[in-house]
Protein backbone atom coordinates (compact mmCIF):
# COMPACT_ATOMS: atom_id res chain seq x y z
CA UNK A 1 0.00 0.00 0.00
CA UNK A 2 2.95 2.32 -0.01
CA UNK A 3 2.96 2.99 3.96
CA UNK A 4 1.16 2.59 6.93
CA UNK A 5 -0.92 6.00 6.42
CA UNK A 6 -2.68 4.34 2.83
CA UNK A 7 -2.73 1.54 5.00
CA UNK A 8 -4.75 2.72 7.56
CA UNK A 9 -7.10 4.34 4.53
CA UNK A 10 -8.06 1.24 3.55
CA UNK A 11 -8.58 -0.25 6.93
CA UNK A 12 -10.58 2.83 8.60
CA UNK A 13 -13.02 2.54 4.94
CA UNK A 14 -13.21 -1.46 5.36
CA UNK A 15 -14.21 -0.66 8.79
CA UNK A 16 -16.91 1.89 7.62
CA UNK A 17 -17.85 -0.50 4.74
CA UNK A 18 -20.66 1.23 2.69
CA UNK A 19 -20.81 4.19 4.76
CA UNK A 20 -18.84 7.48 3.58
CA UNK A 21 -16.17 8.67 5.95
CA UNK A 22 -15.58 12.85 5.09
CA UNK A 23 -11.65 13.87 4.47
CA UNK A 24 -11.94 15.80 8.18
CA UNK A 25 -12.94 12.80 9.82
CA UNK A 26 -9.99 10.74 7.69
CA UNK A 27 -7.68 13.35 8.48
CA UNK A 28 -8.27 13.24 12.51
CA UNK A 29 -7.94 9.94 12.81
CA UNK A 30 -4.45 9.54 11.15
CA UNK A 31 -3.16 12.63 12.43
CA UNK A 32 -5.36 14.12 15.30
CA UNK A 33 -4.37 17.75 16.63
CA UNK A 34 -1.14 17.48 14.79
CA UNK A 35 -2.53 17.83 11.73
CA UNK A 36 -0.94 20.01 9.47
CA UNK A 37 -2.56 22.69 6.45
CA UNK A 38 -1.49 20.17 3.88
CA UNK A 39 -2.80 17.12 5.47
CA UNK A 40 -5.52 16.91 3.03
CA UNK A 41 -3.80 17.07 -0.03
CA UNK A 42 -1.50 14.14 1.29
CA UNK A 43 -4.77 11.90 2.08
CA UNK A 44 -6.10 12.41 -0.99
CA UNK A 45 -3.18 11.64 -2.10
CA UNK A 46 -2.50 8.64 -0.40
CA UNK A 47 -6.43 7.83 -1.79
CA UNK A 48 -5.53 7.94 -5.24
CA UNK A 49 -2.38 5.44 -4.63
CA UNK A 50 -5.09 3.27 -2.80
CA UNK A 51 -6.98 3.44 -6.54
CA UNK A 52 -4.51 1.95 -8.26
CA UNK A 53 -3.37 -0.62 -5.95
CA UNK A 54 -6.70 -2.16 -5.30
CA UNK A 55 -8.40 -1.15 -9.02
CA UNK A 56 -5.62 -0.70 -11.56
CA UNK A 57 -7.07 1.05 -14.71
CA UNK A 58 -10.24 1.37 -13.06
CA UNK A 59 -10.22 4.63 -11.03
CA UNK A 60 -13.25 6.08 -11.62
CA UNK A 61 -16.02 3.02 -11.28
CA UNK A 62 -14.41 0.61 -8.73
CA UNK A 63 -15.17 0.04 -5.21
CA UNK A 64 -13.45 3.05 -3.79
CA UNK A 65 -15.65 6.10 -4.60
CA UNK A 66 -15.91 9.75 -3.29
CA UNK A 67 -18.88 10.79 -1.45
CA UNK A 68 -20.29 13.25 1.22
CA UNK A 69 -16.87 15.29 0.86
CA UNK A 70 -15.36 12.35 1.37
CA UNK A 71 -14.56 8.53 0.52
CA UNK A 72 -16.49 5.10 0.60
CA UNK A 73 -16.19 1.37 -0.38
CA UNK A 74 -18.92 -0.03 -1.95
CA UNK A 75 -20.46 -2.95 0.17
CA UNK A 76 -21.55 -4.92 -3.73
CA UNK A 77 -17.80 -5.08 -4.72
CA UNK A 78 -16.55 -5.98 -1.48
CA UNK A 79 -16.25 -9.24 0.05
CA UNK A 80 -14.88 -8.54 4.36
CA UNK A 81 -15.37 -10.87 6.42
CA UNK A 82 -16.20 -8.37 9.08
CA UNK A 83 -19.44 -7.93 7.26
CA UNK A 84 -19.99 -11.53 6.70
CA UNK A 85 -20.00 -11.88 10.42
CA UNK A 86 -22.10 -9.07 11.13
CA UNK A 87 -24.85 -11.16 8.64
CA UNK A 88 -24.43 -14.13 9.98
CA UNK A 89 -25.09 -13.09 13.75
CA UNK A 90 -28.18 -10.99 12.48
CA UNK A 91 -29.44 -14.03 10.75
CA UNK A 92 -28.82 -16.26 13.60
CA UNK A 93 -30.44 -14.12 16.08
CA UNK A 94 -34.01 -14.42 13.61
CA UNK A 95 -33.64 -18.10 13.06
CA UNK A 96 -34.71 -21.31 15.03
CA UNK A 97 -32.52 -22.34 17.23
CA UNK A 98 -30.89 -25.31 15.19
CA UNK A 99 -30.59 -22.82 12.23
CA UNK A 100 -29.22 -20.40 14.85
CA UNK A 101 -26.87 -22.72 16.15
CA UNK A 102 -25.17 -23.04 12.73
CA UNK A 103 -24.82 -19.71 11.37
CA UNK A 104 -23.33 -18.54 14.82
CA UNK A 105 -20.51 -21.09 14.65
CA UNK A 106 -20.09 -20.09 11.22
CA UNK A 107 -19.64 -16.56 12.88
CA UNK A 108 -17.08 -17.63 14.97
CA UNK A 109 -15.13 -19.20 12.77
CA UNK A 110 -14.68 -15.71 10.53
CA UNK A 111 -13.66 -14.07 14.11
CA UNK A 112 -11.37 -16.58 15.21
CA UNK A 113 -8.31 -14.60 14.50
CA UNK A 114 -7.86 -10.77 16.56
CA UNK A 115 -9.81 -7.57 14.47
CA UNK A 116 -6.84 -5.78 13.40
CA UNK A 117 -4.29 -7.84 15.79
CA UNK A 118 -1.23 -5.84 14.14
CA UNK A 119 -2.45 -1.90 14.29
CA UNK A 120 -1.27 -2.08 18.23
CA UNK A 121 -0.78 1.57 18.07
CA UNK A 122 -3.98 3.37 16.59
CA UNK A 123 -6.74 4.05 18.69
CA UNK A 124 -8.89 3.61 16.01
CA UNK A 125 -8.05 0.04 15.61
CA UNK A 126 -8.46 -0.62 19.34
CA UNK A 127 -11.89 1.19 19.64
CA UNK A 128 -12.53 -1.06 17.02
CA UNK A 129 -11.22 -4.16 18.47
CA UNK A 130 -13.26 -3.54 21.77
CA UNK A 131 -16.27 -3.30 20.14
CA UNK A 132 -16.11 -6.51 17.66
CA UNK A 133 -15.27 -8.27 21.10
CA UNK A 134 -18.44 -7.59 22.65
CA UNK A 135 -20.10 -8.68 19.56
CA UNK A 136 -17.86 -12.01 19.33
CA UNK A 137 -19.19 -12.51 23.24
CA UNK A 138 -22.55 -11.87 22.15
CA UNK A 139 -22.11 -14.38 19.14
CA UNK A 140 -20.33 -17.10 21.58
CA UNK A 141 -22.95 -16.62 24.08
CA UNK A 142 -25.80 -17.36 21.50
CA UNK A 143 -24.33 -20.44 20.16
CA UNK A 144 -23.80 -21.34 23.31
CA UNK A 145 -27.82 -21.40 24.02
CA UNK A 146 -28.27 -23.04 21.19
CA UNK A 147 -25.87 -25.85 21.82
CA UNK A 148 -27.76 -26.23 24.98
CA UNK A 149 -31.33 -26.11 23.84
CA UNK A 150 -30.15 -29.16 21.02
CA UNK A 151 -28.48 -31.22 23.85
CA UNK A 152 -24.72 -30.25 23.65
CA UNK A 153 -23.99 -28.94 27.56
CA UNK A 154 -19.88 -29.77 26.65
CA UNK A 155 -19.89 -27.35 23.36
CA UNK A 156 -21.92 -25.00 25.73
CA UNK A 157 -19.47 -25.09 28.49
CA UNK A 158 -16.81 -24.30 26.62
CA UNK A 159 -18.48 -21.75 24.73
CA UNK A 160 -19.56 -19.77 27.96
CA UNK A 161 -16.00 -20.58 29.91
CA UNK A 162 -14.15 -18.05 26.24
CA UNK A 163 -17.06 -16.07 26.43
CA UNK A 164 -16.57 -15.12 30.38
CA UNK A 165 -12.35 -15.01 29.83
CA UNK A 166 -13.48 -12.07 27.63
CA UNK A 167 -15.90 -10.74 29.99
CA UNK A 168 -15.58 -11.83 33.58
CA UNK A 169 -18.71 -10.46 34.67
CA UNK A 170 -21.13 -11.39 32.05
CA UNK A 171 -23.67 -13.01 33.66
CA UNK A 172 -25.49 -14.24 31.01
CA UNK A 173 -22.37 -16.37 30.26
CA UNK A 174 -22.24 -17.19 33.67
CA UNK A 175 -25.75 -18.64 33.43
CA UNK A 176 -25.31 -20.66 30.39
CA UNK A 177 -21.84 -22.24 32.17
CA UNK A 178 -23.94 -22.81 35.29
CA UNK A 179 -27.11 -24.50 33.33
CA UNK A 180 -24.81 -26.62 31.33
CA UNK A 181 -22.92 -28.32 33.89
CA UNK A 182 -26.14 -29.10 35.30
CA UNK A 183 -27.41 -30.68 32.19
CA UNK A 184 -24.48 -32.69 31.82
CA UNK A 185 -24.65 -33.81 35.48
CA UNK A 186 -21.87 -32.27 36.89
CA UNK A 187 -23.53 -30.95 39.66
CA UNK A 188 -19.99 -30.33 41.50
CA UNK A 189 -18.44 -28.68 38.72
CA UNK A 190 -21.77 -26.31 38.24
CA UNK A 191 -21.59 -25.68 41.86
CA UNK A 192 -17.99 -24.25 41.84
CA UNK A 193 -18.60 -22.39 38.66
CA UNK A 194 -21.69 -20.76 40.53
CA UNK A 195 -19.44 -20.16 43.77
CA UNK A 196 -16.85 -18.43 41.82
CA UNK A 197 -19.42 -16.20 39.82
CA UNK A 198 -20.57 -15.36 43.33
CA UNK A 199 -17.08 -14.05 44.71
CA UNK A 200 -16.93 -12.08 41.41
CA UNK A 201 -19.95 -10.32 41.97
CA UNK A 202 -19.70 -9.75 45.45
CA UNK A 203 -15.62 -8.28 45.20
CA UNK A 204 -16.30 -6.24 41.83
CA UNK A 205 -19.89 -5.49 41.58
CA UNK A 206 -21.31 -5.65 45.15
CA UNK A 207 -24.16 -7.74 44.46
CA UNK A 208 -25.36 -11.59 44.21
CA UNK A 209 -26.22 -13.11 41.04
CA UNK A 210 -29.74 -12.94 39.67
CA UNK A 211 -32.48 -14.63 39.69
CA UNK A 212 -32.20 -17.41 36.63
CA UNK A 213 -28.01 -18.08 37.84
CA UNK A 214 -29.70 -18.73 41.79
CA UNK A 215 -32.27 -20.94 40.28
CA UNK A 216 -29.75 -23.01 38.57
CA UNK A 217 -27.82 -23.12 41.80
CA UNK A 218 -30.85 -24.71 43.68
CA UNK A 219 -31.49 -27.22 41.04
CA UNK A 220 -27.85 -28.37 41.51
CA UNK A 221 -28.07 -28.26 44.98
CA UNK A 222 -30.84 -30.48 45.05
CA UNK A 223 -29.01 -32.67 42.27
CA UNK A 224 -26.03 -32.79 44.30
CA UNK A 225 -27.87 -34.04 47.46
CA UNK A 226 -30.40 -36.55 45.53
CA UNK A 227 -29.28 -40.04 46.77
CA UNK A 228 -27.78 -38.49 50.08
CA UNK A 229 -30.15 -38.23 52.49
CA UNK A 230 -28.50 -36.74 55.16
CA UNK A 231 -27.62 -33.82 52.62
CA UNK A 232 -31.52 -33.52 51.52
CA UNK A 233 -32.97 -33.58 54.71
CA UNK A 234 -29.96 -30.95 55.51
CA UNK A 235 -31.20 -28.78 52.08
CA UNK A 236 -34.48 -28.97 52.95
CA UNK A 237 -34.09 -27.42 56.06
CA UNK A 238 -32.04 -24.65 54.90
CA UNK A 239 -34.75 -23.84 52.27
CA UNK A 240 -37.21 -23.97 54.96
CA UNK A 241 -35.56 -21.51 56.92
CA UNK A 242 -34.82 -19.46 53.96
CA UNK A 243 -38.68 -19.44 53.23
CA UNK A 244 -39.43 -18.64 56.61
CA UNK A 245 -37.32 -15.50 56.70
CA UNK A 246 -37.87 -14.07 53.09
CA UNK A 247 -41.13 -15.64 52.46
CA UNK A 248 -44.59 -14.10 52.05
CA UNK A 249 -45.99 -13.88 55.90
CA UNK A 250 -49.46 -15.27 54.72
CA UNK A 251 -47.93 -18.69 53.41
CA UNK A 252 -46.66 -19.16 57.53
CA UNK A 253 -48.00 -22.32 58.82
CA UNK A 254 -49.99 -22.48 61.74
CA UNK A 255 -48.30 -21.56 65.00
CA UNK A 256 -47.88 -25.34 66.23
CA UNK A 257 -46.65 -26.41 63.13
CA UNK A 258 -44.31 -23.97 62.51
CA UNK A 259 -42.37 -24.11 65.52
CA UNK A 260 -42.59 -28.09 65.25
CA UNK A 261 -41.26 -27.49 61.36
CA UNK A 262 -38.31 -24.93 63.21
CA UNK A 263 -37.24 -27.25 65.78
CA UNK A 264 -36.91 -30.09 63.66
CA UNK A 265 -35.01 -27.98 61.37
CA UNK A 266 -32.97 -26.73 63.37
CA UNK A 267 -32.14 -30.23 64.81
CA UNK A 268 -31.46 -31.37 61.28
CA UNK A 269 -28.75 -28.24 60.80
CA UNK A 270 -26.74 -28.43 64.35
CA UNK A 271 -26.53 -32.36 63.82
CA UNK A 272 -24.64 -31.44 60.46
CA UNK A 273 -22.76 -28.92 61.87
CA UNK A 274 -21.63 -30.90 64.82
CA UNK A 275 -20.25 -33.90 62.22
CA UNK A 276 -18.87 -30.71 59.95
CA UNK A 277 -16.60 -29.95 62.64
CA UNK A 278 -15.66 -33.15 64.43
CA UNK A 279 -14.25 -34.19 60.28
CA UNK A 280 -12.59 -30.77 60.51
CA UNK A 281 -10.54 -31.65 63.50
């Protein structure tokens, strides 16, 4: 291309694909307040040398065109994959899920490698960067719902586990990680995954996970204690207590019963606790 500056031409338009970006706006980004009286004349310079790299002898009707005061690529004579991935999440997100499933893998695949992993330098490439990485999480995170609605809790797994190294605190990632160890049954694995969303939370965001990741706790809770009986009798208890304190007063059992229900609870809890700490010793 002659340089990093027609470089960055090409790169900035491929980015903009069918959308005109003016010689100001051009100009700012490759040179910012340093800018000098002649910077123009150099880009358009640098735009004609772009012509005849990418359309020799066909300057005035190929896929570089001014417009707006400015210059464009024309989306019809350009195949970026950018663009192709941008399709294929739209499509996904208005198809079925098998369909969905699909064309969001397909995504993937044209995103596997870094936007732009060599401009380390330009803002404009790392503006850029950050936001195709929210929209790679997004795409990871809706294959990975798919891959769980059609029965695949391992491809879902590891699709939430990349999708939360890139965001940490997504918790719709967190969700699908949660739900899928629980529909492979791997109740202990869910479990940690859920305990370490919950330190997360609590250290960087101050609050508890919602409601759909606590649900999904409590199923594998209750998973993790079926066959045990010591550790249902134990869960039930705490849930009873939970109920009692957070629970709608006009659900309450009647007095008699509810203080049997408390005792016996609380019977079933300092019993477990007693055995927790004599194994601790």
């Amino acid at each position: 291309m002659g340089g990093c500056k027609p470089r960055h031409i090409l790169e900035i338009l491929l980015l903009n694909l069918g959308t005109p970006v003016s010689k100001a706006r051009l100009v700012e980004l490759l040179w910012g307040p340093q800018a000098s009286d002649g910077a123009v004349a150099t880009l358009e310079s640098y735009v004609s040398g772009i012509r005849r790299a990418i359309q020799p002898g066909n300057t005035k009707s190929g896929p570089l065109r001014t417009a707006n005061g400015g210059y464009v690529l024309d989306p019809q004579l350009v195949e970026l994959d950018l663009s192709a991935f941008h399709e294929l999440v739209r499509a996904a997100r208005q198809s079925p899920p098998a369909e969905a499933h699909v064309l969001s893998m397909q995504a993937l695949e044209l995103a596997a490698e870094p936007l732009l992993g060599f401009e380390l330098v330009a803002d404009w490439a790392e503006e850029a960067r950050t936001r195709h990485a929210a929209e790679k999480v997004a795409a990871q995170i809706l294959a990975a719902e798919t891959a769980a609605f059609l029965d695949k809790p391992e491809l879902a797994v590891s699709l939430a586990q990349t999708a939360i190294r890139c965001e940490p605190l997504n918790e719709r990632a967190w969700t699908i990680l949660v739900a899928g160890y629980e529909q492979a049954g791997l109740p202990v694995e869910g479990l940690n995954a859920y305990e370490r969303c919950r330190r997360l939370f609590d250290r960087d965001l101050g609050c508890t996970p919602g409601p759909a990741l606590r649900a999904a706790h409590l199923r594998l809770l209750r998973q993790r204690a079926e066959g045990n009986t010591e550790l249902s009798e134990v869960l039930a208890a705490l849930l009873y207590l939970g109920e009692r304190l957070h629970g709608p007063k006009c659900t309450q059992p009647a007095a008699e019963e509810s203080r049997r229900m408390q005792e016996n609870a609380g019977r079933v809890l300092d019993s477990f606790l007693q055995q927790a700490l004599a194994a601790a010793v």
